[in-house]
N, C-alpha and C. Protein backbone atom coordinates (compact mmCIF):
# COMPACT_ATOMS: atom_id res chain seq x y z
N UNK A 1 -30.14 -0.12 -33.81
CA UNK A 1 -30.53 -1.03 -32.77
C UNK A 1 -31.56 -0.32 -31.89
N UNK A 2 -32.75 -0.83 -31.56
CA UNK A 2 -33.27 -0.54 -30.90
C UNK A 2 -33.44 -0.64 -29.09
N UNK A 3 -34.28 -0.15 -28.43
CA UNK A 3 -34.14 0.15 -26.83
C UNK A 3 -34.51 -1.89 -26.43
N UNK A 4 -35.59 -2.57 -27.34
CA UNK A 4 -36.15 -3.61 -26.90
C UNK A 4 -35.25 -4.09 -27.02
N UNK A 5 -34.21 -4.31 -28.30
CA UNK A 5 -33.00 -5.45 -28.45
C UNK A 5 -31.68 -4.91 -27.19
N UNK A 6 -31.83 -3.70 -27.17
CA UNK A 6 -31.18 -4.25 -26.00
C UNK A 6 -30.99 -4.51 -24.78
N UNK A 7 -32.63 -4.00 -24.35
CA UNK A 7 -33.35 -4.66 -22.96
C UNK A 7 -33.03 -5.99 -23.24
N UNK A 8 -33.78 -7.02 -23.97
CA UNK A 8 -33.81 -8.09 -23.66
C UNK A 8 -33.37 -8.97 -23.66
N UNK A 9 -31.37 -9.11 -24.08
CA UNK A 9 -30.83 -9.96 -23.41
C UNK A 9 -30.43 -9.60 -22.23
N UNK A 10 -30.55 -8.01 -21.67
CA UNK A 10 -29.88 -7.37 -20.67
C UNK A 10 -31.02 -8.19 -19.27
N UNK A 11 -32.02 -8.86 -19.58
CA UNK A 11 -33.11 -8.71 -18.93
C UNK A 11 -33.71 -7.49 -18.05
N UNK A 12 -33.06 -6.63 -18.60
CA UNK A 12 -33.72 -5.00 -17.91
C UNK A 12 -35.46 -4.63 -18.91
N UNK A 13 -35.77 -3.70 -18.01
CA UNK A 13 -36.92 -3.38 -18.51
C UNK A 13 -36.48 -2.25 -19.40
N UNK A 14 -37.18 -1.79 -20.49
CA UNK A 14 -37.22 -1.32 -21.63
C UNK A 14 -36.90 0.36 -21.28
N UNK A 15 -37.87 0.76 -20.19
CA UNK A 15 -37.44 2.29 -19.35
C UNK A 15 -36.24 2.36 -19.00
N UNK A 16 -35.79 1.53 -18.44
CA UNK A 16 -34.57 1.11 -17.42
C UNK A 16 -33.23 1.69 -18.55
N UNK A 17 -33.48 0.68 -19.58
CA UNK A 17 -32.60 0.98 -20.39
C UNK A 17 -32.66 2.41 -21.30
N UNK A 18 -33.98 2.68 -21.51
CA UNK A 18 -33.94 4.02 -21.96
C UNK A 18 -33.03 5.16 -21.24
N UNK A 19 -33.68 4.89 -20.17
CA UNK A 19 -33.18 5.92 -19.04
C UNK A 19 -31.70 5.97 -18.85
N UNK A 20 -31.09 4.81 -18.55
CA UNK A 20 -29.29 4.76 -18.91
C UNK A 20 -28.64 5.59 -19.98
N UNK A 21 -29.54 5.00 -21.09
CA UNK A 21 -29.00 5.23 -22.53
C UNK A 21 -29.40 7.35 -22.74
N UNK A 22 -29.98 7.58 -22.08
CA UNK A 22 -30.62 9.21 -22.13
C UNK A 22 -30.21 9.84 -21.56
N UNK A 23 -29.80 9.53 -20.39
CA UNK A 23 -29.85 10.48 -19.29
C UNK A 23 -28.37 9.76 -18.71
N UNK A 24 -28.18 8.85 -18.41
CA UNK A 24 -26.40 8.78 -17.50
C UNK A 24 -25.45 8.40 -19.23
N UNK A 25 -25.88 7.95 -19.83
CA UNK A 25 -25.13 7.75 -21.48
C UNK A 25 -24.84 9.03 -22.32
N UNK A 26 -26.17 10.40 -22.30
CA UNK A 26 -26.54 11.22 -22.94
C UNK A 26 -26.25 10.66 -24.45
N UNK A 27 -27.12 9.55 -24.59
CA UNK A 27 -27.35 9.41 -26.36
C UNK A 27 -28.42 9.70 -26.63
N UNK A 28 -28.41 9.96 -27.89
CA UNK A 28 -29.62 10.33 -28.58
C UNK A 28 -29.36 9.38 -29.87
N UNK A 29 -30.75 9.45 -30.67
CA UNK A 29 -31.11 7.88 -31.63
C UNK A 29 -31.13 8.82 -32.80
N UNK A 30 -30.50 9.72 -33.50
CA UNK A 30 -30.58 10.10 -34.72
C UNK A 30 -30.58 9.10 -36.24
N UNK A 31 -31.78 9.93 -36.49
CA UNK A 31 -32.59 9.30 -37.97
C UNK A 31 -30.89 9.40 -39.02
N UNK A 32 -30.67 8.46 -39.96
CA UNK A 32 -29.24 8.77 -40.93
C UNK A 32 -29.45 9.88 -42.28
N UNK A 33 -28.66 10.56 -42.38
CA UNK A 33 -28.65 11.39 -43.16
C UNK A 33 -28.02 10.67 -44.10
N UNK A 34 -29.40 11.16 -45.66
CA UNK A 34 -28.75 10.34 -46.95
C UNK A 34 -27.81 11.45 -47.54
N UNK A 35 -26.68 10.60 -48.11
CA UNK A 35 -25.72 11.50 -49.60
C UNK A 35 -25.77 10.79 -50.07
N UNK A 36 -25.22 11.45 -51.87
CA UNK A 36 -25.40 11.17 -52.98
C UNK A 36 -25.05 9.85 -52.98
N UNK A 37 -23.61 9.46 -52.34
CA UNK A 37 -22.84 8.41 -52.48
C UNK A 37 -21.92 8.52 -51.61
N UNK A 38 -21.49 7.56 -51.32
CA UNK A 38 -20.04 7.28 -50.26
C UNK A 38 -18.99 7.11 -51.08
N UNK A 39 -17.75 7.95 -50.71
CA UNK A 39 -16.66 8.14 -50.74
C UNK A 39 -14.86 7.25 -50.83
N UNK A 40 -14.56 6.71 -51.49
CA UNK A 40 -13.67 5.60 -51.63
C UNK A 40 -12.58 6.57 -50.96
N UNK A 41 -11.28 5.65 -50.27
CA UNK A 41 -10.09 6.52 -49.45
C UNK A 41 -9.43 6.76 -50.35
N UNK A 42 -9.38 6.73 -51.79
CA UNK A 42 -8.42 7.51 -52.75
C UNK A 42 -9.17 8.80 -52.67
N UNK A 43 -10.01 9.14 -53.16
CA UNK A 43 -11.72 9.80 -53.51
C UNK A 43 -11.21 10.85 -52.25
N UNK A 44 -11.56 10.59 -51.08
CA UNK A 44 -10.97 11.18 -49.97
C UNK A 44 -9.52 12.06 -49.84
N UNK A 45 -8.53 10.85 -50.15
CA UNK A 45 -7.14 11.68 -50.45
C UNK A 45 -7.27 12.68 -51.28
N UNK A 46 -7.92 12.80 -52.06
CA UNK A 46 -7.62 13.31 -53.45
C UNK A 46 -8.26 14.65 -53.11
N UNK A 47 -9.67 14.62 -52.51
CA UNK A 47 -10.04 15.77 -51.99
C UNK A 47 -9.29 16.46 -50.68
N UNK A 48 -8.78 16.12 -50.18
CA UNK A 48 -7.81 16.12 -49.02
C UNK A 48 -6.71 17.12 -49.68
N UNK A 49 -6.04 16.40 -50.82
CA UNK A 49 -4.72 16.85 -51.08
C UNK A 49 -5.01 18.18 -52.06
N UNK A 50 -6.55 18.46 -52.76
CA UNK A 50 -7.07 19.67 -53.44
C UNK A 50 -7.25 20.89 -52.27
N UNK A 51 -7.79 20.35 -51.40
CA UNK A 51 -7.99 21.23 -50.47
C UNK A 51 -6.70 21.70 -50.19
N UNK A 52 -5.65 20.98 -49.94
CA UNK A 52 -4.38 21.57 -49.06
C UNK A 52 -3.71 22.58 -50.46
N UNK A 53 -3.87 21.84 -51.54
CA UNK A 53 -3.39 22.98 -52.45
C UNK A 53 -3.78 24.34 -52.45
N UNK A 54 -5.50 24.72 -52.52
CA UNK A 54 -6.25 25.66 -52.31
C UNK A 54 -5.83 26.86 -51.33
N UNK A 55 -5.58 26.01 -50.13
CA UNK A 55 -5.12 27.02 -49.11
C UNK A 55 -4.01 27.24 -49.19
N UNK A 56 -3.12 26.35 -49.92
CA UNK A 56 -1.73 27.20 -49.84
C UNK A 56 -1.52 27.98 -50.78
N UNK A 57 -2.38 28.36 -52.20
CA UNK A 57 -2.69 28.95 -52.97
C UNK A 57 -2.98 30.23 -52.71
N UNK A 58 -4.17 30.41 -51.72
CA UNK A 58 -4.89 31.51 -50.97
C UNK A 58 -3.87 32.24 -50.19
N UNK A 59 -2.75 31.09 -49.17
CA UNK A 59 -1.97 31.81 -48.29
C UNK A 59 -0.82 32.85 -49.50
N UNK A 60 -0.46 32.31 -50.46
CA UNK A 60 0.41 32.79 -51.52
C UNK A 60 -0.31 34.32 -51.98
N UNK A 61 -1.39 33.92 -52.01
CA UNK A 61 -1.96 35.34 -53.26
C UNK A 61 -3.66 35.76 -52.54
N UNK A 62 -3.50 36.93 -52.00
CA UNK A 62 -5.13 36.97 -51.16
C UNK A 62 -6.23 37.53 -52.16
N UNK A 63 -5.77 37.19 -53.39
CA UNK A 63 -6.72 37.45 -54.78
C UNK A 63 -7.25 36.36 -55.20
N UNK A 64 -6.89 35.02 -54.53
CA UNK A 64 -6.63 33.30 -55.37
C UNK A 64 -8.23 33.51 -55.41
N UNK A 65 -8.89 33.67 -54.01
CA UNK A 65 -10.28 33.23 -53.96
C UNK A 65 -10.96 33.55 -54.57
N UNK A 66 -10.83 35.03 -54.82
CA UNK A 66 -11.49 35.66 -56.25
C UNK A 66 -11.88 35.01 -57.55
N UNK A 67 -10.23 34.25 -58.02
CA UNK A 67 -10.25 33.60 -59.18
C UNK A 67 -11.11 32.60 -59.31
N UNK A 68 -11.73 31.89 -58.39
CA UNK A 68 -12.11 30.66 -58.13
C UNK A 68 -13.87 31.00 -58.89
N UNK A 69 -13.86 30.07 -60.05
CA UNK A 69 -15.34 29.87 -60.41
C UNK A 69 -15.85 28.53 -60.00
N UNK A 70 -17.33 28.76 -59.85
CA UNK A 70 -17.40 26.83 -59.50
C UNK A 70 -18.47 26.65 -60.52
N UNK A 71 -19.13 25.73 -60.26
CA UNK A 71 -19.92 25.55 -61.13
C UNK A 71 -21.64 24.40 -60.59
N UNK A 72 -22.64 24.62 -60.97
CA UNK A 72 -23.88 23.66 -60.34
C UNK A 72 -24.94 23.64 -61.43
N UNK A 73 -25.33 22.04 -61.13
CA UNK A 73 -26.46 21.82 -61.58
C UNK A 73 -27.82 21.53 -60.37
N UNK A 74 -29.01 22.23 -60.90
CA UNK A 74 -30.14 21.91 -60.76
C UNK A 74 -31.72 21.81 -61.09
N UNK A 75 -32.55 20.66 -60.92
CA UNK A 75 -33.85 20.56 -61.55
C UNK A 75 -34.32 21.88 -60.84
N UNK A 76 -34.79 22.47 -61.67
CA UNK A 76 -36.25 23.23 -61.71
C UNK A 76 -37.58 23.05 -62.18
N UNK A 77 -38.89 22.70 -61.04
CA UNK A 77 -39.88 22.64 -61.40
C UNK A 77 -40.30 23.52 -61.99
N UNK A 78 -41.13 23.17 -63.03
CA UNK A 78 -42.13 24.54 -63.48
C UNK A 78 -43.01 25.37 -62.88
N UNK A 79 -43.76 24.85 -62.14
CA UNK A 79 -43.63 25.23 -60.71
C UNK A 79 -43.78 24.93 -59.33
N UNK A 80 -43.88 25.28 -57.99
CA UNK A 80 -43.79 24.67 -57.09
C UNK A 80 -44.85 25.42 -56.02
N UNK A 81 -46.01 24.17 -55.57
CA UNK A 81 -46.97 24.49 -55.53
C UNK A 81 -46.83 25.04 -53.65
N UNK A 82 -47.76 25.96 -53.09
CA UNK A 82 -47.67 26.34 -51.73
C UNK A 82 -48.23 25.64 -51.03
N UNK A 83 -47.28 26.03 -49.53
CA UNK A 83 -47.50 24.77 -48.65
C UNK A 83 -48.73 25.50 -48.20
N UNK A 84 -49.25 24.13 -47.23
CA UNK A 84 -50.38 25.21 -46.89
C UNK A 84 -50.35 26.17 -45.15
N UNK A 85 -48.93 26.32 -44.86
CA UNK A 85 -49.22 27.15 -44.40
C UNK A 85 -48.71 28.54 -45.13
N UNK A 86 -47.79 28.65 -46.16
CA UNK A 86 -47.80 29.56 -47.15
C UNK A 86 -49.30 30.58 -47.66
N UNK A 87 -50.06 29.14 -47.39
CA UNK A 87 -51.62 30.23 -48.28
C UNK A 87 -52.83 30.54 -46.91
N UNK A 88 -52.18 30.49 -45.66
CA UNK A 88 -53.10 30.71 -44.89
C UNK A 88 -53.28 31.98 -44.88
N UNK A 89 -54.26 32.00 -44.66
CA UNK A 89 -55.03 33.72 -44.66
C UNK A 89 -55.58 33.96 -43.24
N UNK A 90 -55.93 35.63 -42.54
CA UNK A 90 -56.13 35.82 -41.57
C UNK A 90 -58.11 36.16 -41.90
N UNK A 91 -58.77 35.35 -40.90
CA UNK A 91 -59.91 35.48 -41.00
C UNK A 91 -60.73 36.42 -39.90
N UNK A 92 -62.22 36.61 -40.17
CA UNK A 92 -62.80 37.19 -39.00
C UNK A 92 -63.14 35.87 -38.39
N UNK A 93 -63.60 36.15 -36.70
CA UNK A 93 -64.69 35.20 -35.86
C UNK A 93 -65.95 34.86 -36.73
N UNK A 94 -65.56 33.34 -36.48
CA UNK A 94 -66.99 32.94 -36.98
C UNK A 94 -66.96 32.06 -38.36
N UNK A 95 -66.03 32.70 -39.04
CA UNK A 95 -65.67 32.50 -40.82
C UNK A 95 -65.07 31.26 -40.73
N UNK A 96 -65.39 29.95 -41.65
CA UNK A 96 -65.17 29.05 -41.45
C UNK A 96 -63.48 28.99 -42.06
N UNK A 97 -62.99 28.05 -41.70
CA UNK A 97 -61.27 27.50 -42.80
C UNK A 97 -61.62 27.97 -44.12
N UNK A 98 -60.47 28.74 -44.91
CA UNK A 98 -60.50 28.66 -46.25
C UNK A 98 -60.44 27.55 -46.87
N UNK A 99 -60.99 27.32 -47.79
CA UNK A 99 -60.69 26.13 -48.95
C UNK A 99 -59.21 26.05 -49.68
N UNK A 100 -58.64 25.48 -49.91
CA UNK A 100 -57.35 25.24 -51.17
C UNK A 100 -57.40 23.44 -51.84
N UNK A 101 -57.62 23.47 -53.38
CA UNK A 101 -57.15 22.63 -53.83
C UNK A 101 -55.75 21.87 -53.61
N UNK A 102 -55.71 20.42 -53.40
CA UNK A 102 -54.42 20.10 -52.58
C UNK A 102 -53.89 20.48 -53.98
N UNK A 103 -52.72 20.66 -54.54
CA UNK A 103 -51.58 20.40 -55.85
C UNK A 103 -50.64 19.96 -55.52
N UNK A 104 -50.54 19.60 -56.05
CA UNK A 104 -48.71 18.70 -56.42
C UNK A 104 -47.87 19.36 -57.24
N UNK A 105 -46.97 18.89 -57.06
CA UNK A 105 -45.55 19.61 -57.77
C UNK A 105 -45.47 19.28 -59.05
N UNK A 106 -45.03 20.14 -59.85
CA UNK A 106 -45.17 19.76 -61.21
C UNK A 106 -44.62 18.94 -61.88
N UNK A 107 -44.79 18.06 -62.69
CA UNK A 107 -43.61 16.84 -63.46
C UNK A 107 -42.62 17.19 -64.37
N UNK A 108 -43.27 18.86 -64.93
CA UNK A 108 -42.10 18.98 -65.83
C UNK A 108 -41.26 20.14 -65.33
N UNK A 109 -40.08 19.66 -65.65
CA UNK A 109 -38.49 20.09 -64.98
C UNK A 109 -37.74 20.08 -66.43
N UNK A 110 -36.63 21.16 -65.64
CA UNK A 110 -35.78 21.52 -67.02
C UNK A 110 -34.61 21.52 -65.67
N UNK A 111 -33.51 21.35 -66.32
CA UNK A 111 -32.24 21.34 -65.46
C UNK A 111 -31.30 23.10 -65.87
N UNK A 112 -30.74 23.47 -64.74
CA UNK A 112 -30.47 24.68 -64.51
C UNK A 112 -29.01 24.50 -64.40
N UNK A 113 -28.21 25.13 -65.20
CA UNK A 113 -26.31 24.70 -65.16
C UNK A 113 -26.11 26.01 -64.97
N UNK A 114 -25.67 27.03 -64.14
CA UNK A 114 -25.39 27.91 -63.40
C UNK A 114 -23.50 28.15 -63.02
N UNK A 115 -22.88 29.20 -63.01
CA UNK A 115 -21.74 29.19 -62.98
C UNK A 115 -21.29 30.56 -62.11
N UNK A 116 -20.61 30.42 -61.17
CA UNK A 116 -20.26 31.90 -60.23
C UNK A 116 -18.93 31.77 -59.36
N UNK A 117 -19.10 32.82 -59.31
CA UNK A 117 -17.32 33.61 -58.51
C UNK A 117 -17.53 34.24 -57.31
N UNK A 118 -17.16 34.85 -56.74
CA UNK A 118 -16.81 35.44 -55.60
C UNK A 118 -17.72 36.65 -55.50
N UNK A 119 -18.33 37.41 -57.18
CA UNK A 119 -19.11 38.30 -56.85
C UNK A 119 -20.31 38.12 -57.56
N UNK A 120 -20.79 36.89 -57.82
CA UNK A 120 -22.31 36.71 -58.51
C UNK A 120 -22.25 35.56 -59.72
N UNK A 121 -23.03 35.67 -59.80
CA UNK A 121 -23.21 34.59 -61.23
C UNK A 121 -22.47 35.20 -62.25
N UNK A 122 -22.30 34.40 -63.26
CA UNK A 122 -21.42 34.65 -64.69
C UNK A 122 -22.19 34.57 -65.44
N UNK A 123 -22.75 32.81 -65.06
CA UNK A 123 -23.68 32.89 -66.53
C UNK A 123 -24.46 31.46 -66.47
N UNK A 124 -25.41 31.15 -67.13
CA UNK A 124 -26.39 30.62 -66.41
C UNK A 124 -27.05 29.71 -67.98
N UNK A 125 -27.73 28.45 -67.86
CA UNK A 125 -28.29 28.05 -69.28
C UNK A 125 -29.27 27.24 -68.08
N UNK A 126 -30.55 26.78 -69.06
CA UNK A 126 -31.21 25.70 -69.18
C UNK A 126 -31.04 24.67 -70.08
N UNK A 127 -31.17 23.21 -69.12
CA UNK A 127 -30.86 22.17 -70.65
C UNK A 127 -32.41 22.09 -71.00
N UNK A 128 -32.25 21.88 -73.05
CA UNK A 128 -33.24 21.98 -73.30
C UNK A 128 -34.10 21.21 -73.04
N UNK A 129 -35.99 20.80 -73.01
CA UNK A 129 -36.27 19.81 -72.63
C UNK A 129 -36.23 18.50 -73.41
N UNK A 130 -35.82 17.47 -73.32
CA UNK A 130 -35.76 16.18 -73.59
C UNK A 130 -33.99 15.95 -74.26
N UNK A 131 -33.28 17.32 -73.65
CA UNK A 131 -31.80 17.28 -74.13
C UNK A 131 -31.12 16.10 -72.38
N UNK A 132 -29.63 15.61 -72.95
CA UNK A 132 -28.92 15.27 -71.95
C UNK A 132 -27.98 15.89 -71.65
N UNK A 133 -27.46 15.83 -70.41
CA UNK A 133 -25.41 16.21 -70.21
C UNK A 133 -24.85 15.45 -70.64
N UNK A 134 -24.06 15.58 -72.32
CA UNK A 134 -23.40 14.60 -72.71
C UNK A 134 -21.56 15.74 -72.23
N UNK A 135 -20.85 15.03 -72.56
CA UNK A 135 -19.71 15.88 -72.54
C UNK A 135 -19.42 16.19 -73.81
N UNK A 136 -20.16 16.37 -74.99
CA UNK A 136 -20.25 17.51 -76.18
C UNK A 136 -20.87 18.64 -75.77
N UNK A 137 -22.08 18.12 -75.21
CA UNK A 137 -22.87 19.22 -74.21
C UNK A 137 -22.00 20.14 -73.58
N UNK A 138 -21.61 19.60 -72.48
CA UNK A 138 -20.77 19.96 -71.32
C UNK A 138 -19.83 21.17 -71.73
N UNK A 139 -18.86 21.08 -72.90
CA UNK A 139 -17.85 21.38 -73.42
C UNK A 139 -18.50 22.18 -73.89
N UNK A 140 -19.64 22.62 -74.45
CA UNK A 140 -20.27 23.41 -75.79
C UNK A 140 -20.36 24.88 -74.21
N UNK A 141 -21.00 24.09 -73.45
CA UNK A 141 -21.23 25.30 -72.06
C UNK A 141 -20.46 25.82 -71.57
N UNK A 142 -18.94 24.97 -71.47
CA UNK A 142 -17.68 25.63 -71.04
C UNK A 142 -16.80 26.71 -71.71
N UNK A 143 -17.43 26.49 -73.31
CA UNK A 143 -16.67 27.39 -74.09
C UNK A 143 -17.41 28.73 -74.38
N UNK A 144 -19.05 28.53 -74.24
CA UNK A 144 -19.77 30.02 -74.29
C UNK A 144 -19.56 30.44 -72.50
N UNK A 145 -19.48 29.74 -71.11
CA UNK A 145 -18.93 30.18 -70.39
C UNK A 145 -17.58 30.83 -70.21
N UNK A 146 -16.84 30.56 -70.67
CA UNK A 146 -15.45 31.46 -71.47
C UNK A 146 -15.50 32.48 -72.29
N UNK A 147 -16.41 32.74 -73.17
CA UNK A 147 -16.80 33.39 -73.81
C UNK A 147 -16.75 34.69 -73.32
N UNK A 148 -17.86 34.66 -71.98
CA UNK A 148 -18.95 35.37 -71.07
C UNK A 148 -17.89 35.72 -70.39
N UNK A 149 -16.61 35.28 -69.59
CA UNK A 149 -15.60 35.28 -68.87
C UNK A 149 -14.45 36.51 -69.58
N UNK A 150 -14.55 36.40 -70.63
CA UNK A 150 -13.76 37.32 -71.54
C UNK A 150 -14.57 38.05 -71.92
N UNK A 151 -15.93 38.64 -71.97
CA UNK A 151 -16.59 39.56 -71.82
C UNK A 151 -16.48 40.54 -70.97
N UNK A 152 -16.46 39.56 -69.58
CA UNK A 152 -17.06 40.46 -68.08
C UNK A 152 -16.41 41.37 -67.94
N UNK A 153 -15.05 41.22 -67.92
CA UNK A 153 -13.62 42.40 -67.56
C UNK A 153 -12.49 41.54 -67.18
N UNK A 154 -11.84 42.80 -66.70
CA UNK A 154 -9.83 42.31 -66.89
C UNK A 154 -9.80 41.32 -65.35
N UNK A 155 -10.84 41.04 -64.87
CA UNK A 155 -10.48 40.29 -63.93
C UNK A 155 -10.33 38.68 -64.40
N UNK A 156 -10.51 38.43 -65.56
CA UNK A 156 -10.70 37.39 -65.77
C UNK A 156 -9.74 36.97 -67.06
N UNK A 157 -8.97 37.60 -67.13
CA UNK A 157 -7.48 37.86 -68.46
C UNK A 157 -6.86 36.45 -68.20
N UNK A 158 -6.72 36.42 -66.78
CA UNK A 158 -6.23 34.79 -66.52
C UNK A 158 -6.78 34.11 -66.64
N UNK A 159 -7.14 33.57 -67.61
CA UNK A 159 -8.26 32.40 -68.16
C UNK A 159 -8.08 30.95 -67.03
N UNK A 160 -7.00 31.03 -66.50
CA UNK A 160 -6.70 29.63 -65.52
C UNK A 160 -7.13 29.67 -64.53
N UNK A 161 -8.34 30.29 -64.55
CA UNK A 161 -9.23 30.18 -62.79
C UNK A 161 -9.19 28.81 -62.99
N UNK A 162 -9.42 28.44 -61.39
CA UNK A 162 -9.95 27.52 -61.09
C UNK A 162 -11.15 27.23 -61.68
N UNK A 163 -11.69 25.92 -61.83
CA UNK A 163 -13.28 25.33 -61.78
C UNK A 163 -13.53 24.55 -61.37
N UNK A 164 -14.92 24.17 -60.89
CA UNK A 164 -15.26 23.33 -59.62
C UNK A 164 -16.48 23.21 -60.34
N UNK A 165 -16.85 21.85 -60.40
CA UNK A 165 -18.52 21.40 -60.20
C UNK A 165 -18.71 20.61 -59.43
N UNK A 166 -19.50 20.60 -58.57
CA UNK A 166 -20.51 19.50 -57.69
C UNK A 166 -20.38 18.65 -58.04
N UNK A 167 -20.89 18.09 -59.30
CA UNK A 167 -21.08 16.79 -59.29
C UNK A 167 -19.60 15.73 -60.13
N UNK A 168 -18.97 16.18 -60.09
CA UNK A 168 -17.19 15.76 -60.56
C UNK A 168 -18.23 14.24 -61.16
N UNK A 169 -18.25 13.36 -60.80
CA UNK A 169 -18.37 12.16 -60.91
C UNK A 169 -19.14 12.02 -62.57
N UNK A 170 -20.13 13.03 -62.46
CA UNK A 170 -20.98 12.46 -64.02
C UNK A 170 -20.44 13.40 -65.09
N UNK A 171 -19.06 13.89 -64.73
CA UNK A 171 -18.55 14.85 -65.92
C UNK A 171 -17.38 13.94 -66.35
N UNK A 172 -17.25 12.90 -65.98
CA UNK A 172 -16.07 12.59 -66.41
C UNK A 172 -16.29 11.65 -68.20
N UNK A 173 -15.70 13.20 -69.05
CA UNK A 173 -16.42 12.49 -70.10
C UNK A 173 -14.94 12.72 -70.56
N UNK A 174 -14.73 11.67 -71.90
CA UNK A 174 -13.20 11.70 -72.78
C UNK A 174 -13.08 13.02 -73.49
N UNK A 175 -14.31 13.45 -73.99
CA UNK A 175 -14.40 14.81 -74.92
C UNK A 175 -14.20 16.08 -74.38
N UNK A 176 -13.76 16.04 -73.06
CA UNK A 176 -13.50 17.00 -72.32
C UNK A 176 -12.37 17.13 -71.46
């Protein structure tokens, strides 16, 4: 809602109301922050009731957090071009602005599936280009991530870490 709609059934002037709304109200008009998606109250519980497990997990064993792998996806441009105050350069008096071709960001992207613990990455793939996340996919990554897990050392004998990905919602495949 804006300051005019609600000056003008108020018949106040537009300052008038600013000034209330700023200064004796202390509001401010913040722009909305987008997410992925909104949240259903099961969706909620459910993260609610993971969380409370977690910590009572942690309170039990001060190693839990350790165990904990998570997991992320992300696009990577090929590359990503500088801003321009990135390429400013220091000149003498006199010397006109440097030149820079504007560029744009590149179109081709490869997606980055990345996996880490408490002390660094584990292990890391690119999907190939023009491949998808199917959950054959998915599964094929979880088992050379296991793999890599039984490589690293004896910290990882308990194969029942936890796992966590970001995006829960587009993994939910039957093959997995």
């Amino acid at each position: 809602m804006t300051i005019e709609l609600i000056a003008e059934p108020l018949n106040m002037s537009v300052g008038s109301v600013f000034t209330i709304m700023t200064e004796d109200l202390k509001k401010k008009k913040l722009c909305a922050r987008f997410v992925p998606h909104i949240l259903t109250t099961e969706q909620k519980e459910h993260r609610i009731a993971s969380s409370e497990d977690l910590i009572a997990a942690a309170d039990e064993d001060p190693n839990f957090l350790k165990t904990i792998v998570t997991g992320d996806e992300s696009w990577c441009l090929e590359y990503d071009p500088e801003t321009k105050r990135q390429s400013s350069e220091w000149t003498s008096p006199g010397k006109g602005r440097p030149m820079k071709v504007r560029a744009s960001k590149s179109k081709t992207k490869t997606m980055l599936l990345v996996f880490f613990d408490s002390r660094g990455i584990i292990h890391h793939e690119f999907l190939q280009q023009g491949s998808t996340v199917t959950g054959a996919f998915y599964k094929d990554v979880l088992h050379r991530l296991l793999k890599r897990m039984r490589r690293e050392g004896p910290w990882y004998v308990d194969l029942q870490s936890s796992t966590s990905q970001d995006n829960v919602a587009t993994k939910r495949y039957q093959s997995t």
